[in-house]
Protein backbone atom coordinates (compact mmCIF):
# COMPACT_ATOMS: atom_id res chain seq x y z
CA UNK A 1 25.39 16.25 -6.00
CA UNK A 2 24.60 16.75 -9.89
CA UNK A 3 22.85 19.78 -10.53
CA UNK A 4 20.70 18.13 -13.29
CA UNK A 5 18.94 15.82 -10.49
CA UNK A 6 17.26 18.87 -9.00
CA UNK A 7 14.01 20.03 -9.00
CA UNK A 8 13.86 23.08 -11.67
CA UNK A 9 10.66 24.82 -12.26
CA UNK A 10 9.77 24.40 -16.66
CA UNK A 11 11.15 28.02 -16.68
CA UNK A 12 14.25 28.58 -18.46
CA UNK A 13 16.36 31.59 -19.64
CA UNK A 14 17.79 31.29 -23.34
CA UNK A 15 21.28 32.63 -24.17
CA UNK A 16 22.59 33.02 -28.13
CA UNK A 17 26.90 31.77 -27.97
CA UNK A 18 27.80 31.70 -31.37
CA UNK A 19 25.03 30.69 -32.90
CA UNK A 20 24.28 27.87 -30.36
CA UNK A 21 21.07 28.23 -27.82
CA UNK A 22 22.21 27.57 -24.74
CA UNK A 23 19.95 27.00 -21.75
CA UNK A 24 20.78 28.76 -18.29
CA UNK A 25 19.25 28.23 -15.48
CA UNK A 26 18.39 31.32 -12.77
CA UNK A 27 21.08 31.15 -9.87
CA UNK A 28 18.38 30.81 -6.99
CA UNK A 29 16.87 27.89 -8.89
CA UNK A 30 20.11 26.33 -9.95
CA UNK A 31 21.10 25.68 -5.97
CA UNK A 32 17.82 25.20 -4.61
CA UNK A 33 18.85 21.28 -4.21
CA UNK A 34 22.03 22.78 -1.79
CA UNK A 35 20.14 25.34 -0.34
CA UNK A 36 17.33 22.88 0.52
CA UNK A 37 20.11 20.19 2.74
CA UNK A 38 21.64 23.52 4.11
CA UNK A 39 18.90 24.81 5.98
CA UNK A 40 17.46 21.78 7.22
CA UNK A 41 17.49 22.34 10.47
CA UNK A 42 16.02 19.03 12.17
CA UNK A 43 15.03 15.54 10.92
CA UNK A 44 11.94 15.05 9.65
CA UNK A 45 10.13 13.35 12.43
CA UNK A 46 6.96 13.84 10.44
CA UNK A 47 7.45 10.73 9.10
CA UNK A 48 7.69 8.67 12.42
CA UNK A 49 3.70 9.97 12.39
CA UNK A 50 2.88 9.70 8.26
CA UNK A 51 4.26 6.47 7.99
CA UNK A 52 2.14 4.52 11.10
CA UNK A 53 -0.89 6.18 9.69
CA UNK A 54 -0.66 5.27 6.28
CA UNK A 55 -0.16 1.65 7.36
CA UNK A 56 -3.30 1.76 9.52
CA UNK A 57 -5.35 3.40 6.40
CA UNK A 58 -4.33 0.64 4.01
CA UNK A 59 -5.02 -2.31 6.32
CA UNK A 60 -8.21 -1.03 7.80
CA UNK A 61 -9.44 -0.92 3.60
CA UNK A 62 -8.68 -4.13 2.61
CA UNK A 63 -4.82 -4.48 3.07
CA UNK A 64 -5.03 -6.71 6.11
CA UNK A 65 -7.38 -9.13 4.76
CA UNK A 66 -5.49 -9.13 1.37
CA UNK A 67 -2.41 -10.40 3.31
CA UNK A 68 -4.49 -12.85 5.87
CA UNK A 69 -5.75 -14.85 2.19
CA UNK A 70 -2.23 -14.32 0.84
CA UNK A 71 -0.66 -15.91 4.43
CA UNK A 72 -3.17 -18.98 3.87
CA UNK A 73 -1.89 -19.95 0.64
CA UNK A 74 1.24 -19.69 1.43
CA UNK A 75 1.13 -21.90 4.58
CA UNK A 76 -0.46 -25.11 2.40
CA UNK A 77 1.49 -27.74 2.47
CA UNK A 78 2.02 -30.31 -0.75
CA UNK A 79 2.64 -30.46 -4.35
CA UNK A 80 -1.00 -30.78 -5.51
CA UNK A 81 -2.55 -27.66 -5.46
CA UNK A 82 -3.35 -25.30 -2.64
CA UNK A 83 -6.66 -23.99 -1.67
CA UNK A 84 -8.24 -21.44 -3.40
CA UNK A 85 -8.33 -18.07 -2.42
CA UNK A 86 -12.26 -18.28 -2.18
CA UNK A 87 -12.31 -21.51 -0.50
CA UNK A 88 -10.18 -19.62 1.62
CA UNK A 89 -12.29 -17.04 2.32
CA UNK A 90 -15.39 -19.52 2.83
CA UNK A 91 -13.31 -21.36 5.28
CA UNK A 92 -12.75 -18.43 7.84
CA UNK A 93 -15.69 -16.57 7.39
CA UNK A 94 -17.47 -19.96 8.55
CA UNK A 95 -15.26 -19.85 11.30
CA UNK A 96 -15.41 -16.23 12.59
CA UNK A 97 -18.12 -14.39 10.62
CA UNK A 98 -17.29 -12.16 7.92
CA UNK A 99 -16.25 -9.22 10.30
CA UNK A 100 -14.30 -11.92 12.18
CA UNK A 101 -12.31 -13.00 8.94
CA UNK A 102 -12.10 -9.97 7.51
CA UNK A 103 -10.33 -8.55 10.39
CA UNK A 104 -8.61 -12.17 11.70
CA UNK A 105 -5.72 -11.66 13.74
CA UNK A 106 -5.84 -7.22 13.00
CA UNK A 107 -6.06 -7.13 17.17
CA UNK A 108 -3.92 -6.31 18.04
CA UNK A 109 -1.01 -8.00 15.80
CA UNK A 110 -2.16 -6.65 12.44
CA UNK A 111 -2.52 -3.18 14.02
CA UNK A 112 0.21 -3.65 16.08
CA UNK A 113 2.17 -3.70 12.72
CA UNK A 114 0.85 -0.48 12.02
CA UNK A 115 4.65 0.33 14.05
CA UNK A 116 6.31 -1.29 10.58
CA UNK A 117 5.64 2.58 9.20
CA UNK A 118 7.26 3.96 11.73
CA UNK A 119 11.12 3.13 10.56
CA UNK A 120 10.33 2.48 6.87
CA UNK A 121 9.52 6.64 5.67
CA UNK A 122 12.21 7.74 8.47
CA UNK A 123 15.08 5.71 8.34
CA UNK A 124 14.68 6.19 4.28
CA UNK A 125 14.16 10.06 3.97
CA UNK A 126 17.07 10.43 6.69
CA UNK A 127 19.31 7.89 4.68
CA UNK A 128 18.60 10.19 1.75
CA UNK A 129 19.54 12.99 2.98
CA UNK A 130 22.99 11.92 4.38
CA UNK A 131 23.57 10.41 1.26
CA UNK A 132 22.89 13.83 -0.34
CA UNK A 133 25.28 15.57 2.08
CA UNK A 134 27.82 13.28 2.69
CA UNK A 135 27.91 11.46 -0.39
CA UNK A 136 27.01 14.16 -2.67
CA UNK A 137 25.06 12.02 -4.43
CA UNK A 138 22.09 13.24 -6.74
CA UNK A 139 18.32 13.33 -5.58
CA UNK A 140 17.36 10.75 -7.87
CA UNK A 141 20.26 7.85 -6.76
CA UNK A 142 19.58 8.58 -3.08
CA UNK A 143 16.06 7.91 -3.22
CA UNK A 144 16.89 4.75 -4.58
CA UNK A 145 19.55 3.53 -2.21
CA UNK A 146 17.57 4.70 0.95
CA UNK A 147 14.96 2.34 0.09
CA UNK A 148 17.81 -0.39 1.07
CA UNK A 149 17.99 0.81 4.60
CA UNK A 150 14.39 1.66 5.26
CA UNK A 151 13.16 -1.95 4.54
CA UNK A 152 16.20 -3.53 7.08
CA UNK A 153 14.96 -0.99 9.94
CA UNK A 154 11.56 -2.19 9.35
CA UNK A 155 12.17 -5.88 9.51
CA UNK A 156 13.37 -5.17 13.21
CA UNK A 157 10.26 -4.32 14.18
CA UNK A 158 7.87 -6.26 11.95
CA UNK A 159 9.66 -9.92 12.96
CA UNK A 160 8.04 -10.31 16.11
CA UNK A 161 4.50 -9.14 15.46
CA UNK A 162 4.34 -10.73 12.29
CA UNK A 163 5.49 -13.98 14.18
CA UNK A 164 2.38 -13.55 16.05
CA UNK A 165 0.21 -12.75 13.31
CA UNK A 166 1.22 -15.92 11.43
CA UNK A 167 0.91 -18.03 14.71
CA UNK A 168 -3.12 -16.69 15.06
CA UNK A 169 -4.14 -16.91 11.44
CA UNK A 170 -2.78 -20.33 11.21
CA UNK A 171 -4.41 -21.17 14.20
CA UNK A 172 -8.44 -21.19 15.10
CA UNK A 173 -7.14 -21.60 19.07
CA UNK A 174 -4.88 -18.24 19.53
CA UNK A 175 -7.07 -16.38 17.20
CA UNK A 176 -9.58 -17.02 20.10
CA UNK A 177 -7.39 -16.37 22.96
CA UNK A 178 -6.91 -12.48 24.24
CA UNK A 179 -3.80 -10.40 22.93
CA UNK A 180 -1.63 -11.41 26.37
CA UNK A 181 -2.57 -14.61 26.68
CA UNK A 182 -1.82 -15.49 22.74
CA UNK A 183 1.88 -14.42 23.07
CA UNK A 184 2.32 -16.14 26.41
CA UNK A 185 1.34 -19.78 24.85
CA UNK A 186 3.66 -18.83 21.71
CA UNK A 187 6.42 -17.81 24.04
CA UNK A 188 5.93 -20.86 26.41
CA UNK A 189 5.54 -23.55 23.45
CA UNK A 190 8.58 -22.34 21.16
CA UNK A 191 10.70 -19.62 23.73
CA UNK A 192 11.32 -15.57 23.67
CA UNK A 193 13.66 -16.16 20.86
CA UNK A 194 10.87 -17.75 18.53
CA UNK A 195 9.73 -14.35 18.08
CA UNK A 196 12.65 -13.84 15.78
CA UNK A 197 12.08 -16.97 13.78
CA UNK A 198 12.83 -15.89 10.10
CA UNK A 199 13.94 -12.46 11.20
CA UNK A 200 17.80 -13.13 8.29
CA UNK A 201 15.65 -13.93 5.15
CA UNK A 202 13.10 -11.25 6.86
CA UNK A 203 15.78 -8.63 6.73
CA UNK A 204 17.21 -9.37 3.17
CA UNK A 205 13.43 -9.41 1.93
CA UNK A 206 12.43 -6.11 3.59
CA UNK A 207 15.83 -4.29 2.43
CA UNK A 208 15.19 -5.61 -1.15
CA UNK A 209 11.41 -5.19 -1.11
CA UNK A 210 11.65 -1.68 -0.18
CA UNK A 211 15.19 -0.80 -2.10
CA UNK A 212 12.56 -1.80 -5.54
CA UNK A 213 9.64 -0.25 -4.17
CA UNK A 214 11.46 3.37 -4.14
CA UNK A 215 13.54 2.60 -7.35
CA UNK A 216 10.80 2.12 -9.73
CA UNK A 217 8.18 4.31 -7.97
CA UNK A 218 11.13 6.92 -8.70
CA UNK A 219 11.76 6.06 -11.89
CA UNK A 220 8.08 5.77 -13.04
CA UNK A 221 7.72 9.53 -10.74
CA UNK A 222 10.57 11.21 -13.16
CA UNK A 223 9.59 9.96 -16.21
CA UNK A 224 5.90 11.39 -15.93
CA UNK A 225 7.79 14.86 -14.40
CA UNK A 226 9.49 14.78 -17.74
CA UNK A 227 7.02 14.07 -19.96
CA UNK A 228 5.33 16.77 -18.21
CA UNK A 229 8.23 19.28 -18.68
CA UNK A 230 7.95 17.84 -22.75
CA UNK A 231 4.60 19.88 -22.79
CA UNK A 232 5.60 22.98 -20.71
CA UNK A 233 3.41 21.52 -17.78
CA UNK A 234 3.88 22.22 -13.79
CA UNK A 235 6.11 19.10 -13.03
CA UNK A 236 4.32 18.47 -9.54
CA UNK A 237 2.58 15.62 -9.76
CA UNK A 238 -1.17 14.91 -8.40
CA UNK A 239 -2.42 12.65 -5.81
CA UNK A 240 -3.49 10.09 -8.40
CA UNK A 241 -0.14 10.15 -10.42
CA UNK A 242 1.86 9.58 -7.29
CA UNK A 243 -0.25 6.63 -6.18
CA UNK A 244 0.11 5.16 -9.45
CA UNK A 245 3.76 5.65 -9.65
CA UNK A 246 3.87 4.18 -6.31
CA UNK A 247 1.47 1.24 -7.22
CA UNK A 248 4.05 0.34 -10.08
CA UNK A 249 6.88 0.26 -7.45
CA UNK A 250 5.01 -1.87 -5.03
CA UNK A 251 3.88 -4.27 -8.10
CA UNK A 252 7.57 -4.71 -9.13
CA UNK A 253 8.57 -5.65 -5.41
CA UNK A 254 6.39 -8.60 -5.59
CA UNK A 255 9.39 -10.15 -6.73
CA UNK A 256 10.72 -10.80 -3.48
CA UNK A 257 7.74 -13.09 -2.74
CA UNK A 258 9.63 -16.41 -2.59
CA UNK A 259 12.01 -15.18 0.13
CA UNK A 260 8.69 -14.04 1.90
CA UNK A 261 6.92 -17.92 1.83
CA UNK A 262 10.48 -18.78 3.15
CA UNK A 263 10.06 -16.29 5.91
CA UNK A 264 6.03 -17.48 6.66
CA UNK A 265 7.08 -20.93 6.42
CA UNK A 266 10.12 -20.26 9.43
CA UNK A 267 6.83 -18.61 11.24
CA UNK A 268 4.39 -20.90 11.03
CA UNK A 269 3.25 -23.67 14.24
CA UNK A 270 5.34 -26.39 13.44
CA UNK A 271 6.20 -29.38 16.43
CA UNK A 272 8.40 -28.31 18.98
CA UNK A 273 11.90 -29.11 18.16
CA UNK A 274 11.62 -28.29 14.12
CA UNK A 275 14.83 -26.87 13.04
CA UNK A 276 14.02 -23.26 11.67
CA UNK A 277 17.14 -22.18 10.29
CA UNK A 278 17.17 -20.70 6.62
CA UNK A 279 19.07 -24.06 5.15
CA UNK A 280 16.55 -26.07 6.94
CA UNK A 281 13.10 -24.34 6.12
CA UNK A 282 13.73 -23.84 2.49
CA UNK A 283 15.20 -27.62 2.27
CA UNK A 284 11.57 -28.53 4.43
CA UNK A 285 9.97 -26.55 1.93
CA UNK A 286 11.42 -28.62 -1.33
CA UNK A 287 10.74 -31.98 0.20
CA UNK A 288 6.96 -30.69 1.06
CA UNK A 289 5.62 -28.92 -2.08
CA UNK A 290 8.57 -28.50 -4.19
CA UNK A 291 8.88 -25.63 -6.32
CA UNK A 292 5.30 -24.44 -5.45
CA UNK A 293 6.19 -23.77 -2.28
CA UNK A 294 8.17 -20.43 -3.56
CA UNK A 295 5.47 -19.42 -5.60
CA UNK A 296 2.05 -19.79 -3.54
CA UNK A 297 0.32 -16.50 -2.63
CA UNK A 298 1.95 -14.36 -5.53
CA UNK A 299 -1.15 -13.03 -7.10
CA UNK A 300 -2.25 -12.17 -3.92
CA UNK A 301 1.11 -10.30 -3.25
CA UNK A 302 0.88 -8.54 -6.23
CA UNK A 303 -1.90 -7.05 -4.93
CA UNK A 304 -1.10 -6.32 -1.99
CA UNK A 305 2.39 -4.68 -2.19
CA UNK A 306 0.95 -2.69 -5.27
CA UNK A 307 -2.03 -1.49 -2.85
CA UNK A 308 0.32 -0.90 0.04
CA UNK A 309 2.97 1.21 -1.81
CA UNK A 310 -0.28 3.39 -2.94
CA UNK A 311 -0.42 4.26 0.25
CA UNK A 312 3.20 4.78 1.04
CA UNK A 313 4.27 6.42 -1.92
CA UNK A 314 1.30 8.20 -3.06
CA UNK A 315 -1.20 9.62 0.09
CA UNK A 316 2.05 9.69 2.40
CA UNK A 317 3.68 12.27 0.23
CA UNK A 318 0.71 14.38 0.05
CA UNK A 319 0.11 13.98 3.70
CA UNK A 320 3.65 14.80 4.50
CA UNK A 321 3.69 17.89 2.74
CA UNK A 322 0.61 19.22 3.87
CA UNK A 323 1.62 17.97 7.36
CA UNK A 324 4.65 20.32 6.79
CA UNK A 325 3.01 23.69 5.77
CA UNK A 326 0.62 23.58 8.69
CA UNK A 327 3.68 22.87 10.79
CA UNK A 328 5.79 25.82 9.16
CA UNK A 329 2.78 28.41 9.76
């Protein structure tokens, strides 16, 4: 692992070589990147707990209703174009109340989803570190590589509750039905394995949706540390910084939104019998609404995976290391 990558406090020791400053760093600051992999000592299963609750903060405020809006658009079918996100909105508050819409399809499946933070933080702190020890590769590059493998651990246990989720949004019927009963008419109409419908194009969206999420939040996270350093500033950044860095990762992920209509659009109630393979939803998809059909819902995303990585990126790191020095006292 490069030295440069770690973490060095804006203090420096200056040493005169022939006329040329040269800039030293102190020995117990110069390894504190080694030192920090060598005495780990377990993994950090604070994360299995961080990342759940983060999840269930940003739905609760708005996430979950941001992606029920986003889910309608991208379920309209033609090449003229698709409701609006207000006539939206009218159309399932007059259905359910504004309580009801707000929160359509949250119980249990959109809180059930709160589980999709439970591999995501794990899977891509403990990919990071083996990276770091077995790899040897610097702090910065295996942030940005464990992204990769927290999103495809995630999208094997988001498939089937987001199956379900799509299923009750789309209809008025199982959003009335209880929890138990919804799954068993999903599972009886369309079979166990339905549950997986999407679940290839789910995993190669998740991996690449979260592999950008933690590149640029990174990124955008070093260069304010730097320009930080530039005026002899603490590096550490505050709550707000982090959420914004994190907000610019999850903006940047958006682009991954046209696998995710192909994923909603592999999920959605369609007659019993409808081929749901990749080649045959995204060729269903061209014949329906043409290009549009890749596109629908992508403001909405914006917002939403912007909002989301907030979360993630910004509270979860604060909440993680406070989680940790009430742990270590």
């Amino acid at each position: 692992m490069s030295k440069l990558d770690c973490k060095i406090p804006a203090q420096n020791f200056s040493h005169q070589i022939a006329g040329t400053s040269i800039l030293l760093q102190p020995p117990d600051q110069l390894h504190q990147c080694e030192k920090d992999i060598a005495i780990r000592q377990r993994p950090a299963y604070e994360k299995l707990l961080i990342g759940p609750a983060m999840v269930f903060g940003e739905m609760i405020t708005g996430g979950h209703y941001i992606e029920v809006l986003q889910l309608g658009k991208q379920m309209a079918v033609g090449r003229a174009q698709c409701p609006s996100y207000w006539s939206l909105h009218k159309s399932f508050v007059s259905e359910t109340g504004f309580f009801g819409a707000f929160y359509r399809g949250f119980l249990p499946w959109g809180m059930l989803q709160c589980l999709k933070g439970l591999p995501v933080l794990f899977v891509q702190n403990e990919s990071m570190y083996q990276l770091r020890k077995r790899a040897k590769l610097s702090e910065h590059t295996s942030e940005r590589i464990s992204g990769f493998f927290g999103g495809a651990a995630q999208a094997l246990v988001v498939c089937p509750t987001q199956k379900i989720k799509v299923m009750v949004v789309a209809s008025p019927y199982l959003n009335s039905l209880p929890p138990l009963q919804a799954i068993h008419e999903v599972v009886r109409a369309n079979g166990v394995g339905s549950l997986y419908d999407g679940f290839i194009p789910m995993m190669l969206r998740r991996s690449l949706d979260w592999g950008i999420r933690f590149t640029v939040s990174a990124e955008v996270k070093n260069y304010m540390m730097n320009q930080r350093r530039a005026t002899n500033k603490d590096d550490r950044l505050a709550l707000h910084e982090l959420i914004i860095c994190g907000m610019v990762g999850g903006a940047f992920s958006a682009l991954t939104h046209p696998i995710d209509n192909i994923i909603t659009n592999a999920q959605k109630p369609m007659p019993n019998g409808t081929s749901r393979d990749l080649i045959s939803v995204v060729q269903r998809m061209i014949q329906e609404s043409g290009g549009n059909a890749f596109t629908r819902g992508f403001a909405m995303r914006l917002v939403d995976n912007a909002y989301h990585m907030g979360w993630m990126y910004g509270v979860g790191t604060v909440a993680y290391e406070y989680l940790r020095r009430i742990l270590r006292e």
